[in-house]
Protein backbone atom coordinates (compact mmCIF):
# COMPACT_ATOMS: atom_id res chain seq x y z
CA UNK A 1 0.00 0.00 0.00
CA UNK A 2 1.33 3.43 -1.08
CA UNK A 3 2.01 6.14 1.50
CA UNK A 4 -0.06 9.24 1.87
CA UNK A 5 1.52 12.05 0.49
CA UNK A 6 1.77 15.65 2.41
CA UNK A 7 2.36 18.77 1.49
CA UNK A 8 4.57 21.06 4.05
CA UNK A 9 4.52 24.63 3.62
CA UNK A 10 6.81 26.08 6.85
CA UNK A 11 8.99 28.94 6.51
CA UNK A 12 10.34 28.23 9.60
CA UNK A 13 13.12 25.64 8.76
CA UNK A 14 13.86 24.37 12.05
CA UNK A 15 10.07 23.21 12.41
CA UNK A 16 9.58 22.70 8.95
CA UNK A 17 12.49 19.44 9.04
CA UNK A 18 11.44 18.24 12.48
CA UNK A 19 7.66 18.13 11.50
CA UNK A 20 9.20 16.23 8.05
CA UNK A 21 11.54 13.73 9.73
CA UNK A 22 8.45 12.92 12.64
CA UNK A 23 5.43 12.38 9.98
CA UNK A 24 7.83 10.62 8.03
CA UNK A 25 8.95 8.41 10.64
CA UNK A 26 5.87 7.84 12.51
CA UNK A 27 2.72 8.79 10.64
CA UNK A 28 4.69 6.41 7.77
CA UNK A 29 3.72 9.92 5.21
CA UNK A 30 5.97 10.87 2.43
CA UNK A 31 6.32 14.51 3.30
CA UNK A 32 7.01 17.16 0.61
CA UNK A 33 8.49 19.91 2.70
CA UNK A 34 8.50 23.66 1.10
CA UNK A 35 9.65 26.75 2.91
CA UNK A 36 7.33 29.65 0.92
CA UNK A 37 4.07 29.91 -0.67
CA UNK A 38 5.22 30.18 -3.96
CA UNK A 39 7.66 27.41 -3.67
CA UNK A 40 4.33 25.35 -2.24
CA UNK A 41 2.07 26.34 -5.24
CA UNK A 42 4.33 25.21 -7.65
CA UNK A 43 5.17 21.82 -5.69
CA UNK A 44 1.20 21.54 -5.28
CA UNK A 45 0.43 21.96 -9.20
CA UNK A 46 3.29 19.27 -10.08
CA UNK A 47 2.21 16.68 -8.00
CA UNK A 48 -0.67 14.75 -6.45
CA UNK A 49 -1.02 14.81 -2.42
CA UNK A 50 -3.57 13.22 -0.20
CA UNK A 51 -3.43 16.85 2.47
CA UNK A 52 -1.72 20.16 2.72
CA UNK A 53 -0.23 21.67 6.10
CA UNK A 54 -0.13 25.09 5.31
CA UNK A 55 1.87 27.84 7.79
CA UNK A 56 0.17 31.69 7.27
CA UNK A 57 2.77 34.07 7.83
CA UNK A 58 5.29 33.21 5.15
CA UNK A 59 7.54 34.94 2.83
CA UNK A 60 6.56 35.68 -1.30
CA UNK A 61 2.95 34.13 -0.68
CA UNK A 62 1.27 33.88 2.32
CA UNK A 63 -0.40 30.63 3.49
CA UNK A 64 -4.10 32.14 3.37
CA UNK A 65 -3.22 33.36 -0.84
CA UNK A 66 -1.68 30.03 -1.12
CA UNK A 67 -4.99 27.86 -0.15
CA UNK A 68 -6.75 30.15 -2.32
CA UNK A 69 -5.14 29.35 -5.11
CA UNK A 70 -5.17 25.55 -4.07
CA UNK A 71 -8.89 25.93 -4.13
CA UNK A 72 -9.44 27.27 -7.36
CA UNK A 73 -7.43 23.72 -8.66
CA UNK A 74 -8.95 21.26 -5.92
CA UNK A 75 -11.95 22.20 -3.78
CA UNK A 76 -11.70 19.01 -1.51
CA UNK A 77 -8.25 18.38 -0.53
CA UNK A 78 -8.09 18.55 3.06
CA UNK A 79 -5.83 21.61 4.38
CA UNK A 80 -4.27 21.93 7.85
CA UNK A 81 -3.25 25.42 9.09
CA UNK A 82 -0.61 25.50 11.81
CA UNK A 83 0.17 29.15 12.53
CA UNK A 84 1.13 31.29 15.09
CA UNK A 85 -2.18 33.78 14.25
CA UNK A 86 -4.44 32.74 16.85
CA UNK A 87 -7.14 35.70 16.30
CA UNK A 88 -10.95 34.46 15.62
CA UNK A 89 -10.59 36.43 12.99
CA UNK A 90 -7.94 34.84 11.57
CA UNK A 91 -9.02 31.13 11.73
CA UNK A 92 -12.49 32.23 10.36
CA UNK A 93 -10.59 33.47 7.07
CA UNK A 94 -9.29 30.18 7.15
CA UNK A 95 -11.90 28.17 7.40
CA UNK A 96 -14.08 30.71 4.79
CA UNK A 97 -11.13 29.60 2.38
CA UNK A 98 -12.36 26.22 2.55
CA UNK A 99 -10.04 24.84 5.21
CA UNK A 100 -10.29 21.97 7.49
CA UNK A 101 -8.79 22.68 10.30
CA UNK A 102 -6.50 24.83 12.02
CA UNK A 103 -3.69 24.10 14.81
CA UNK A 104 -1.67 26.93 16.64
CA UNK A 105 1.46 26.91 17.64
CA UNK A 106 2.80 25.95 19.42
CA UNK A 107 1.37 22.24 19.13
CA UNK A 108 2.14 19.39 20.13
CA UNK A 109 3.54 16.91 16.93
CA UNK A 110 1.68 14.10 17.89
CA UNK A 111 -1.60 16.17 18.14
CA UNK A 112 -1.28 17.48 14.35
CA UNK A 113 -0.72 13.52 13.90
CA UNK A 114 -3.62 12.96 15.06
CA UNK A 115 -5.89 15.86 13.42
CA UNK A 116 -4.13 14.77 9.54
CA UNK A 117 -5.29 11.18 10.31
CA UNK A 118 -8.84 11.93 11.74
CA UNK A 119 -8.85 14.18 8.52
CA UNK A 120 -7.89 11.42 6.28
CA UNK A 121 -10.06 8.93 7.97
CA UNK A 122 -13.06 11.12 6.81
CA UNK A 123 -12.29 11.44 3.38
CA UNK A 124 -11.74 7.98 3.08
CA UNK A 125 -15.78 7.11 4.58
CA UNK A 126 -17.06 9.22 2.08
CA UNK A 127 -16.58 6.35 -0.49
CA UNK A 128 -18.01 3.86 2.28
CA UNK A 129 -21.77 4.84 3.00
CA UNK A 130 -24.70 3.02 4.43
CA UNK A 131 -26.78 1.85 2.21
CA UNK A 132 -30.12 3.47 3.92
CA UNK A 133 -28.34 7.25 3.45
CA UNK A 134 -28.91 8.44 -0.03
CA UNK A 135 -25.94 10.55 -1.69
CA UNK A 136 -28.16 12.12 -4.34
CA UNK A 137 -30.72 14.42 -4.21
CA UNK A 138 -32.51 17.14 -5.91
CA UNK A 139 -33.28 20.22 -4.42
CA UNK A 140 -35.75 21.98 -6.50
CA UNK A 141 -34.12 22.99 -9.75
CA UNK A 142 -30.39 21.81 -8.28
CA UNK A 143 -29.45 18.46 -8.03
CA UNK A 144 -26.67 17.65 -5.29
CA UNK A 145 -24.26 14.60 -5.86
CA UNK A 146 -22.49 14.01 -2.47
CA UNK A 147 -19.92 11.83 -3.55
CA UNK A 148 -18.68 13.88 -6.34
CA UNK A 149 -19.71 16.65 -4.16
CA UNK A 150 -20.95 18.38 -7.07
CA UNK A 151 -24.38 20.74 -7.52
CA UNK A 152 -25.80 20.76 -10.91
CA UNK A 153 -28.41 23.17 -12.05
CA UNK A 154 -29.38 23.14 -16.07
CA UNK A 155 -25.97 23.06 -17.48
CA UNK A 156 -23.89 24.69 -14.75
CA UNK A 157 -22.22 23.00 -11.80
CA UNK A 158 -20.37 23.91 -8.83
CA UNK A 159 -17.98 21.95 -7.25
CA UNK A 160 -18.00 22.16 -3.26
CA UNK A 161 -15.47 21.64 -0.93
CA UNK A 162 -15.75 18.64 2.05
CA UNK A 163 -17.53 20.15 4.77
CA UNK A 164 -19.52 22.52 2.54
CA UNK A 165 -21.05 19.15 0.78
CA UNK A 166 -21.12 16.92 4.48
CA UNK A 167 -22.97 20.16 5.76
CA UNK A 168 -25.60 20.12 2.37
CA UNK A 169 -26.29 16.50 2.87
CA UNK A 170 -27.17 16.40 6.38
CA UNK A 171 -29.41 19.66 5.39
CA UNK A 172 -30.84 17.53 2.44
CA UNK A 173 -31.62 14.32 4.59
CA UNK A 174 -33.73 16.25 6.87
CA UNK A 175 -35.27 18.67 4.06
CA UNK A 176 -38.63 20.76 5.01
CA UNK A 177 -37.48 19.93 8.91
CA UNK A 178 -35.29 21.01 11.38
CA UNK A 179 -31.37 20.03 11.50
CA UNK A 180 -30.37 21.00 14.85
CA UNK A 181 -26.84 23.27 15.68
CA UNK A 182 -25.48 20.50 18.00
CA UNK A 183 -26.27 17.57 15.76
CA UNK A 184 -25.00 18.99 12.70
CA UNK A 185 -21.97 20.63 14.84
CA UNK A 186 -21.01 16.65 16.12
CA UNK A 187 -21.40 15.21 12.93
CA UNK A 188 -19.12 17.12 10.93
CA UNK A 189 -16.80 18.73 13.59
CA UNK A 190 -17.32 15.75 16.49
CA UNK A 191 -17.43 19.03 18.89
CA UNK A 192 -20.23 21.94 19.71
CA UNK A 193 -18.05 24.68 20.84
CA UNK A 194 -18.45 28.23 20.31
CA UNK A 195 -15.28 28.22 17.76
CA UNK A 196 -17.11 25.65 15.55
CA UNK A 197 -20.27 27.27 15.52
CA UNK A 198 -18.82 30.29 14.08
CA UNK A 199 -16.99 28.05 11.36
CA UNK A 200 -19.97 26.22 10.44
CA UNK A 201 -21.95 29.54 9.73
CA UNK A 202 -18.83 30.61 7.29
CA UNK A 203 -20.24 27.14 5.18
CA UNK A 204 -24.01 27.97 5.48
CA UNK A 205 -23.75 31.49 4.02
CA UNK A 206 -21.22 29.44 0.99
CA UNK A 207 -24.52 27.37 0.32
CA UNK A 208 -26.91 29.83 0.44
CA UNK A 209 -24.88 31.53 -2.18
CA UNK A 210 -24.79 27.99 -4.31
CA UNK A 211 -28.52 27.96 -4.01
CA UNK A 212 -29.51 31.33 -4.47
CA UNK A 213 -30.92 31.24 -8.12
CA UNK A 214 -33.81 29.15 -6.96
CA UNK A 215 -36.61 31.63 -5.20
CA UNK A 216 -38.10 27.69 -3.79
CA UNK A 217 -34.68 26.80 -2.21
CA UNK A 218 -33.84 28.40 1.16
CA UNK A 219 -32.09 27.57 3.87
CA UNK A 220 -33.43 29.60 6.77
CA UNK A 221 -32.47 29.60 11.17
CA UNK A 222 -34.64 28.38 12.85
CA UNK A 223 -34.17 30.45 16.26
CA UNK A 224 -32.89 28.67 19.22
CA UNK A 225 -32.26 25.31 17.57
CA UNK A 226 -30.78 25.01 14.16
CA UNK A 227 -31.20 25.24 10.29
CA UNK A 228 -34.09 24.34 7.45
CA UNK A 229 -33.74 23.63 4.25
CA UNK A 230 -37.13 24.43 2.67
CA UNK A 231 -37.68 23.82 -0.91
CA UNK A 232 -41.17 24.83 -1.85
């Protein structure tokens, strides 16, 4: 069985080698290790890897530019930030850029182990769904394919990123009724803090925007418990 392959972007070379060496060594990844955004961008469009870890403050291109560009290529790789910006501000840019999560340093190694392989763990049960669940489903004029996490509507389609299209399903499967904060919060982040919340409202107003051509589509708050996807 192959390895998993990462891409490092750390500017910071002391860090940058001993996060290499460790995931190498005991997460059993082969690591591609780049120490600026630009350097990272062009390592990113000349290979194929399974996750990014992407630093923010870097030289030439910062980490936020670089997984915007990433994004325009692949809207469901899984990216990691580990930064030293620790402002809510900063980690909801992150996550509006369509990341997946976010560790500050400093961090333990072993912890970031364990967040790239909870990550990759995901992606992988995407493939590997009950059979009672449905992964397709229209949604008045759109139709919403959650393993290719695509929507289609006429002739135009719109590729979403990982959580955006987890978040649309569990909306879908409980269309015309409620889908409560907590249970969508534990399902798709496994945790209903305050940080999360705030995240998972960056993804809502993403789909509203995906869905806003169709006056019967609307996914509305539903005060005090959670979130409705009505299509009339």
């Amino acid at each position: 069985m192959s390895r998993k392959k990462i891409l490092l972007v750390e500017d910071d070379p002391n860090l940058g080698m001993l996060l290499e060496d460790y995931l190498a060594l005991k997460g059993n990844f082969e690591v591609k290790l780049c120490v600026d955004g630009e350097e990272g961008l062009k390592a990113f469009m000349a290979d194929t890897y399974d996750i990014c870890i992407l630093d923010v403050m870097m030289p030439k291109k910062d980490g936020f530019t670089l997984a915007h560009d990433i994004r325009k290529v692949n809207t469901a790789i899984p990216i990691i930030f580990a930064t030293a910006k620790g402002m809510m501000e900063d980690k909801t840019e992150a996550y509006s850029l369509g990341a997946d999560d976010y560790i500050t340093k400093p961090f333990r190694i072993e912890e970031l182990l364990l967040r790239i392989n909870a990550l990759l763990k995901r992606v992988a049960q995407q493939d590997i769904e009950p059979e009672n669940k449905p992964t397709k489903f229209d949604i008045g004029g759109y139709h919403f394919d959650f393993q290719t996490q695509i929507i289609t509507k006429e002739n135009d389609q719109q590729k979403v990123s990982t959580k955006e299209a987890e978040l649309l399903r569990l909306l879908c499967l409980k269309m015309n009724d409620v889908l409560t904060r907590e249970e969508a919060l534990l399902e798709i982040w496994h945790d209903d803090n305050y940080f999360n919340g705030r995240s998972m409202d960056v993804f809502l107003s993403k789909l509203r925007k995906y869905l806003r051509d169709d006056p019967k589509v609307e996914i509305i708050n539903v005060h005090g418990k959670g979130y409705k996807l009505l299509v009339n």
